[in-house]
N, C-alpha and C. Protein backbone atom coordinates (compact mmCIF):
# COMPACT_ATOMS: atom_id res chain seq x y z
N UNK A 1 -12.61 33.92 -15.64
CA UNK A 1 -13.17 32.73 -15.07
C UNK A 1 -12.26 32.26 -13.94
N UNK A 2 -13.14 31.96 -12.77
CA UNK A 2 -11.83 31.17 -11.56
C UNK A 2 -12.69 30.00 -11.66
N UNK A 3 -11.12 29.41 -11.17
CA UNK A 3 -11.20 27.62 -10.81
C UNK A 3 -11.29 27.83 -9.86
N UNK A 4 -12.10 26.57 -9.51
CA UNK A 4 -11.72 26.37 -7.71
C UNK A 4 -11.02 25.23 -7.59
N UNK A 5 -10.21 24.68 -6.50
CA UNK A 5 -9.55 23.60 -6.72
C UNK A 5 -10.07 22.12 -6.90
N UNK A 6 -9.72 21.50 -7.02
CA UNK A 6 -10.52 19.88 -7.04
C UNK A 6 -10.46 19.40 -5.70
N UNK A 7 -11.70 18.95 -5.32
CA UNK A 7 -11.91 18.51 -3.91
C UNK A 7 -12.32 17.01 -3.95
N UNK A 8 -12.31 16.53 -3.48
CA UNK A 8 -12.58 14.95 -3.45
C UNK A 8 -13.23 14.54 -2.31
N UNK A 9 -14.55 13.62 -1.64
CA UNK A 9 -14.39 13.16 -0.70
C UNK A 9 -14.81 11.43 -0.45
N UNK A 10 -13.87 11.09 -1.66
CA UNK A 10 -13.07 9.88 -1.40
C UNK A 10 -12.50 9.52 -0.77
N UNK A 11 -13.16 7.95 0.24
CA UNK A 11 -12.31 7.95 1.07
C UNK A 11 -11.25 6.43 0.63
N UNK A 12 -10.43 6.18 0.80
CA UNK A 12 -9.31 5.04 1.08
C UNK A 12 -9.89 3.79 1.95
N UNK A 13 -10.53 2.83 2.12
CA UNK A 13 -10.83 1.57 3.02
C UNK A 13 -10.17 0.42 2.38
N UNK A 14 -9.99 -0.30 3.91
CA UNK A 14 -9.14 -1.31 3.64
C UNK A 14 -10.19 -2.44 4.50
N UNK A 15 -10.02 -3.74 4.08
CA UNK A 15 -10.57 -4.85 4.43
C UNK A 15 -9.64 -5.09 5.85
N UNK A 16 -10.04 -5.24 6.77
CA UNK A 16 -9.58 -5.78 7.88
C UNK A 16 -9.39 -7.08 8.27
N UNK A 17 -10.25 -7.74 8.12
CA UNK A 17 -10.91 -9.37 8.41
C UNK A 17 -11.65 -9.59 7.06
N UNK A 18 -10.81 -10.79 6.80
CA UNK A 18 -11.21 -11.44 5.55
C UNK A 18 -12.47 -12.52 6.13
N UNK A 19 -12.84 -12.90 6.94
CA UNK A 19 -13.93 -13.44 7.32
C UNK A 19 -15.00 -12.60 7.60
N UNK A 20 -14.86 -11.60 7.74
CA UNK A 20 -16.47 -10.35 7.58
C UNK A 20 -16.12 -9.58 6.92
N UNK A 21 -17.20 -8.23 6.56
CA UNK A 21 -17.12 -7.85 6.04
C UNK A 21 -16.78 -6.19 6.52
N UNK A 22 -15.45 -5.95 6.97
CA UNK A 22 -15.26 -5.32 7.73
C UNK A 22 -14.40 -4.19 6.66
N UNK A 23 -14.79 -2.86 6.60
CA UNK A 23 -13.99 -2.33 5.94
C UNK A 23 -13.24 -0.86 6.74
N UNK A 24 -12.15 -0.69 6.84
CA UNK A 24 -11.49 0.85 7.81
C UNK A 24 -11.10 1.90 7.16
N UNK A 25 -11.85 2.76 6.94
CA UNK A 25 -11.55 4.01 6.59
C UNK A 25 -9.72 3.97 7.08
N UNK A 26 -9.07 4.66 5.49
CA UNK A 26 -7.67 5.23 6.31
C UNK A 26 -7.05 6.27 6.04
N UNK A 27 -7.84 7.04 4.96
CA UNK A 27 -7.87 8.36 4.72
C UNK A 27 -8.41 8.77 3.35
N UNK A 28 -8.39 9.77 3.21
CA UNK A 28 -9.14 10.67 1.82
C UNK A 28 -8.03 10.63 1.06
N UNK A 29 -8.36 10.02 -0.56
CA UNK A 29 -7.84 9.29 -2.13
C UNK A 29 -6.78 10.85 -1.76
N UNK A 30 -6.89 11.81 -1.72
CA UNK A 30 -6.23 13.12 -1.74
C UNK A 30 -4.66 12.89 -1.10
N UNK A 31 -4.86 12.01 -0.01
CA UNK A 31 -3.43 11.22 0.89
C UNK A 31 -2.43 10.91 -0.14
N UNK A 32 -2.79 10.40 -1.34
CA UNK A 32 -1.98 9.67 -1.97
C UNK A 32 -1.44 10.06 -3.31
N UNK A 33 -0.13 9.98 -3.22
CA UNK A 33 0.61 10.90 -4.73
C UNK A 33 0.48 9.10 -5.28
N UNK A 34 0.63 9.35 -6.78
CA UNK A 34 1.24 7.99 -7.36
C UNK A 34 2.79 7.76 -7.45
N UNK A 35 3.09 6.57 -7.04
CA UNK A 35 4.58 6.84 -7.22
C UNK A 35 5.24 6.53 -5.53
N UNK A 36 4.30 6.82 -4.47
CA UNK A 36 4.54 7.52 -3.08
C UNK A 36 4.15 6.65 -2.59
N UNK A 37 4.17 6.35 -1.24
CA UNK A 37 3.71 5.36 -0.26
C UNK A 37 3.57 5.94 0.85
N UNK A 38 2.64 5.75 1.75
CA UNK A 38 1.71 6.25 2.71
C UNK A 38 1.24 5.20 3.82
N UNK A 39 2.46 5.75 5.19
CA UNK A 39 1.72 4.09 6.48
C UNK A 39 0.78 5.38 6.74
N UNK A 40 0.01 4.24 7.37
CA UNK A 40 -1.46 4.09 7.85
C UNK A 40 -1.43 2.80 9.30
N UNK A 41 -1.91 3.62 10.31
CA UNK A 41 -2.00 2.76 11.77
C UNK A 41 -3.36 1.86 11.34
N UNK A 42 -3.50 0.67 11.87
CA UNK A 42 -4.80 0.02 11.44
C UNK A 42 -5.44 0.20 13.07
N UNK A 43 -6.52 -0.64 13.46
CA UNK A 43 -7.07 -0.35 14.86
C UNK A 43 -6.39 -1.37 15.51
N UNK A 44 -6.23 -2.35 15.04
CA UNK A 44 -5.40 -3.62 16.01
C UNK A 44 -3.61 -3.19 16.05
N UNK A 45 -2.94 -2.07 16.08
CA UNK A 45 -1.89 -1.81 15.89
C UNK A 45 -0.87 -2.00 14.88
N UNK A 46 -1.01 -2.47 13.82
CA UNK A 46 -0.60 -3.07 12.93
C UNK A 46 -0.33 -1.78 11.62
N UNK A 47 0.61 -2.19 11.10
CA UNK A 47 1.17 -0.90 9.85
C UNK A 47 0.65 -1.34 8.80
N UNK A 48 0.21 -0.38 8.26
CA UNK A 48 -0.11 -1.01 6.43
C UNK A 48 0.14 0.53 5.45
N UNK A 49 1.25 -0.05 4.60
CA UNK A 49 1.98 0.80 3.49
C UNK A 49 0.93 1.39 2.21
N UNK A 50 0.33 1.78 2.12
CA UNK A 50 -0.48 2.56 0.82
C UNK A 50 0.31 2.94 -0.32
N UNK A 51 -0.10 2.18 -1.58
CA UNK A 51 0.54 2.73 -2.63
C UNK A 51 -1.04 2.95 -3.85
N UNK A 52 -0.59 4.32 -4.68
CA UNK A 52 -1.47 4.60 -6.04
C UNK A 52 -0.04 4.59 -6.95
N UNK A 53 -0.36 4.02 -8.43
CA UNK A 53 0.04 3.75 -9.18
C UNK A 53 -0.27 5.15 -9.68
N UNK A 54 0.64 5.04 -11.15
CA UNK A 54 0.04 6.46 -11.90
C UNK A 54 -0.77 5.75 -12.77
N UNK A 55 -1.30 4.49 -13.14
CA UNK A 55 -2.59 4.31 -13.08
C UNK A 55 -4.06 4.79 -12.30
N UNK A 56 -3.64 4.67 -11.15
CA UNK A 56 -4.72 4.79 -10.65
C UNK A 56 -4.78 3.93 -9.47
N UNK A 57 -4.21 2.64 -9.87
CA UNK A 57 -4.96 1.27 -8.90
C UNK A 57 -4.31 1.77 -7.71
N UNK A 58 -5.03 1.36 -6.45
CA UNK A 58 -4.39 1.28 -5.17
C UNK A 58 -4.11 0.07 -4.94
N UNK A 59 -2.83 -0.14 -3.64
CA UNK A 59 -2.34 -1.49 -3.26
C UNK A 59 -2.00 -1.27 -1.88
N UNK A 60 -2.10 -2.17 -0.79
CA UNK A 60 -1.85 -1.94 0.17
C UNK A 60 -1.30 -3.35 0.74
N UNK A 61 -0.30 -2.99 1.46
CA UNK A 61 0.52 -4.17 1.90
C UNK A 61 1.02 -3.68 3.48
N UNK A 62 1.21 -4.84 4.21
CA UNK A 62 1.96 -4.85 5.90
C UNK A 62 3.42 -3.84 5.24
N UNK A 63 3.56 -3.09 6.37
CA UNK A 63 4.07 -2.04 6.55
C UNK A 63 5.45 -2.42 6.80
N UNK A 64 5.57 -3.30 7.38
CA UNK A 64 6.83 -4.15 8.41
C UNK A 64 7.59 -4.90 6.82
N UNK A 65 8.65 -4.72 7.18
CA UNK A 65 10.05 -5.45 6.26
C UNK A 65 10.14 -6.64 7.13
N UNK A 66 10.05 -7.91 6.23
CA UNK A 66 10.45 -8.97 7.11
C UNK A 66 11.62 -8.99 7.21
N UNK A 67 12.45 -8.77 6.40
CA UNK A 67 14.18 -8.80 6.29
C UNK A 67 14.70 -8.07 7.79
N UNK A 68 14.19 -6.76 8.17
CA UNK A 68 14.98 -5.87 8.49
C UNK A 68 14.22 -6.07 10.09
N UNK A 69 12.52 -6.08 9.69
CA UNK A 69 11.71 -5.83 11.24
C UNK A 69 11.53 -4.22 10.96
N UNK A 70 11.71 -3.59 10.30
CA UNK A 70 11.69 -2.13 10.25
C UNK A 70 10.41 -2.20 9.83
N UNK A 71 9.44 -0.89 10.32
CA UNK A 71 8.15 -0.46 9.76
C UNK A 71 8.46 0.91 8.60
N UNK A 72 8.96 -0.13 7.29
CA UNK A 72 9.47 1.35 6.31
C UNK A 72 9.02 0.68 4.71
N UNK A 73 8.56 0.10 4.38
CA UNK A 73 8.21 -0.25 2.97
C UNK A 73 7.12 1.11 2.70
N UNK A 74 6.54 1.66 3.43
CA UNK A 74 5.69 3.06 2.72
C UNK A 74 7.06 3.71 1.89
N UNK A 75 7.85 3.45 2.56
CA UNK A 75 8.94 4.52 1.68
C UNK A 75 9.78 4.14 0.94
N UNK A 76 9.56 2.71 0.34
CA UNK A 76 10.26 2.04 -0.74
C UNK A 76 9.92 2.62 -2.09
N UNK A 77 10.86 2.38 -3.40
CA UNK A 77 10.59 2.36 -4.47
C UNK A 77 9.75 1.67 -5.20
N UNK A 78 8.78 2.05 -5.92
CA UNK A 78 8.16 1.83 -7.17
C UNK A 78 8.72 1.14 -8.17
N UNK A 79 8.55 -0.10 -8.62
CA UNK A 79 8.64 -0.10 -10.19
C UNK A 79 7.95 -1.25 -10.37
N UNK A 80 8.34 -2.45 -11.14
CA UNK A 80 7.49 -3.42 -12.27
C UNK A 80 8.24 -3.86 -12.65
N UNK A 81 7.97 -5.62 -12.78
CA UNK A 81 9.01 -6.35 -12.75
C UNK A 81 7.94 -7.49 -13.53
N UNK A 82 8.20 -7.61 -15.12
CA UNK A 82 7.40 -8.62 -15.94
C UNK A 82 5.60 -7.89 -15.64
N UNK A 83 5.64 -6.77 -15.63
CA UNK A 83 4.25 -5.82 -15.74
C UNK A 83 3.70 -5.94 -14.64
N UNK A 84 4.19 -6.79 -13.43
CA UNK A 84 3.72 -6.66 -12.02
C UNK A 84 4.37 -5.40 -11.00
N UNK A 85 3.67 -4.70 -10.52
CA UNK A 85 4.13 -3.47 -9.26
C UNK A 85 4.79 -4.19 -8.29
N UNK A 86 5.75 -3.61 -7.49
CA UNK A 86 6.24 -4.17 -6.60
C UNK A 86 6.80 -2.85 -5.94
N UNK A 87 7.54 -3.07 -5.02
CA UNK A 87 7.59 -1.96 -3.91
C UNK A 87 9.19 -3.09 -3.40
N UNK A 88 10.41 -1.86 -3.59
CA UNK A 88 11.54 -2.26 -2.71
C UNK A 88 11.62 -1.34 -1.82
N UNK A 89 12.14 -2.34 -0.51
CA UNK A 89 12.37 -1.79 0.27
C UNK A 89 13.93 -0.99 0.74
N UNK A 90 13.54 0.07 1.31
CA UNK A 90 14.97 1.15 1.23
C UNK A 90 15.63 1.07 2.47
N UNK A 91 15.73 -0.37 2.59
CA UNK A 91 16.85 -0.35 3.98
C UNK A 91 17.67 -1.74 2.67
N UNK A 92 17.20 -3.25 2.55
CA UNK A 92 17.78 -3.82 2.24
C UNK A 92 17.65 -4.17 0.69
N UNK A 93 16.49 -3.61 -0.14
CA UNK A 93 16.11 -3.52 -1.54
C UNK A 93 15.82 -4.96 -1.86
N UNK A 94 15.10 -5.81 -1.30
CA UNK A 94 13.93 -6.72 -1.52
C UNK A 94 13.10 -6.07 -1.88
N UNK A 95 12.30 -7.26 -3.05
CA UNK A 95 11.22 -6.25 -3.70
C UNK A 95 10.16 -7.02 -3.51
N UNK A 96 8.86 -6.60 -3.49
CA UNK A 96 7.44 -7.24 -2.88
C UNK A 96 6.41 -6.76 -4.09
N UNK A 97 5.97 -7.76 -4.70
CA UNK A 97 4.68 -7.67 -5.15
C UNK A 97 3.59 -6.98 -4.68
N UNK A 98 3.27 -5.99 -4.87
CA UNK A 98 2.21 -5.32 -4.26
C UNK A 98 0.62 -6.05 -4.56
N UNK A 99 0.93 -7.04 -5.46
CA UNK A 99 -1.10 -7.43 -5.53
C UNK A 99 -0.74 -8.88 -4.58
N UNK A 100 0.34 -9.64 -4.90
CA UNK A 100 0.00 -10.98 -3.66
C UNK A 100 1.02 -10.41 -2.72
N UNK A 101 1.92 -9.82 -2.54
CA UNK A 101 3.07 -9.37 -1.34
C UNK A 101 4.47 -10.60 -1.59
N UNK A 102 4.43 -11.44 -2.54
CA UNK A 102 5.29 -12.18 -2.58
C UNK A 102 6.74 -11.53 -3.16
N UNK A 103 7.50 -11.76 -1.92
CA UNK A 103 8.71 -11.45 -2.21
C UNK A 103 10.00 -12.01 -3.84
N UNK A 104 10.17 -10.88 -4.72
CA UNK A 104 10.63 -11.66 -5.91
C UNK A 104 12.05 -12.29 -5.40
N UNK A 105 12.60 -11.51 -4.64
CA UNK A 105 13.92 -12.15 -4.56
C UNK A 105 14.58 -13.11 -3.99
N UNK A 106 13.36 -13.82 -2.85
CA UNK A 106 13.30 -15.05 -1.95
C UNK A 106 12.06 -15.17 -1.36
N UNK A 107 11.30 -16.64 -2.26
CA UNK A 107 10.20 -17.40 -2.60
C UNK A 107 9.42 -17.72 -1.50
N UNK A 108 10.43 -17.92 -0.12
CA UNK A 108 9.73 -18.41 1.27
C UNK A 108 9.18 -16.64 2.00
N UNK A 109 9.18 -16.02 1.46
CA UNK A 109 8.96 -14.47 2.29
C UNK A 109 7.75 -13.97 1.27
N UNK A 110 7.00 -13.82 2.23
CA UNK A 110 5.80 -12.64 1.93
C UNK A 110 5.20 -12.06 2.72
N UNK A 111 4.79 -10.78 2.43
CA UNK A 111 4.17 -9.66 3.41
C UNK A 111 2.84 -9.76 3.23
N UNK A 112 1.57 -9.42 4.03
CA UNK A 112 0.20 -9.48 3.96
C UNK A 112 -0.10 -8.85 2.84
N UNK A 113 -1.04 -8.24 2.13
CA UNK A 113 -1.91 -7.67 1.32
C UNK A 113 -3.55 -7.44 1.58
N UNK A 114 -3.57 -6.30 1.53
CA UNK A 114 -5.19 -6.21 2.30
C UNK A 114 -6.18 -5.18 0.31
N UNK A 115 -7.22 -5.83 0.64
CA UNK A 115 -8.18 -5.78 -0.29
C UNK A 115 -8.17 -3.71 -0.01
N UNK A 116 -8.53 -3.39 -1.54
CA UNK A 116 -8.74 -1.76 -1.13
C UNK A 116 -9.90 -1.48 -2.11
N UNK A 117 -10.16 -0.11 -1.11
CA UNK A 117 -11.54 0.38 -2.08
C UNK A 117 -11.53 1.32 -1.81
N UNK A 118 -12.29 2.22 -2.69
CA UNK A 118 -12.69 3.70 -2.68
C UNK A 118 -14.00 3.85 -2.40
N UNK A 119 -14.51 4.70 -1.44
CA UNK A 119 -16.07 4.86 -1.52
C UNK A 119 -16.06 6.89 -0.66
């Protein structure tokens, strides 16, 4: 018996404008390891970091470190902090809530968060 491999053509969309109903393809579910983070250019120039859980859920947050100005939180660490995901960043290790973007380690800082879907 042969397998063939698993193909998917799931794609990744992200809400753009929370006042319509605007959604941007930003790549095929296949993009994304769990664990991993993935920038993505939006159309207005803007970075947005992709994360899959080894759940499953996707999260997507502004790409940009407010601390640093660096476009590098795709390549922060993973973990959970009181059963919430968060994402530190690997220049200064602030950590960000991945479902509101609120920074745990100082209350006045938060990064965007954009709505995600699979279709």
């Amino acid at each position: 018996m042969t397998l063939a491999p698993e193909t998917t053509t799931l794609k990744v969309q992200l809400r753009v404008d929370d006042a319509a109903d605007d959604w941007f393809t930003v790549c095929d579910i296949s993009a994304l390891m769990p664990g991993r983070g993935v920038a993505a250019l939006l159309p207005d120039g803007r970075q947005v970091a992709l994360f899959q859980d080894r759940a499953g859920r996707l999260y997507a947050i502004d790409n940009r470190d407010p601390f640093s100005g660096a476009a590098v939180l795709s390549r922060g660490l993973i973990g959970s902090h009181q059963g919430r995901p968060f994402v530190a960043s690997p220049l200064l290790k602030q950590r960000f809530e991945l479902e509101s973007g609120r920074c745990l380690d100082d209350d006045a800082v938060t990064v965007a968060t954009y709505e995600v879907r699979t279709s």
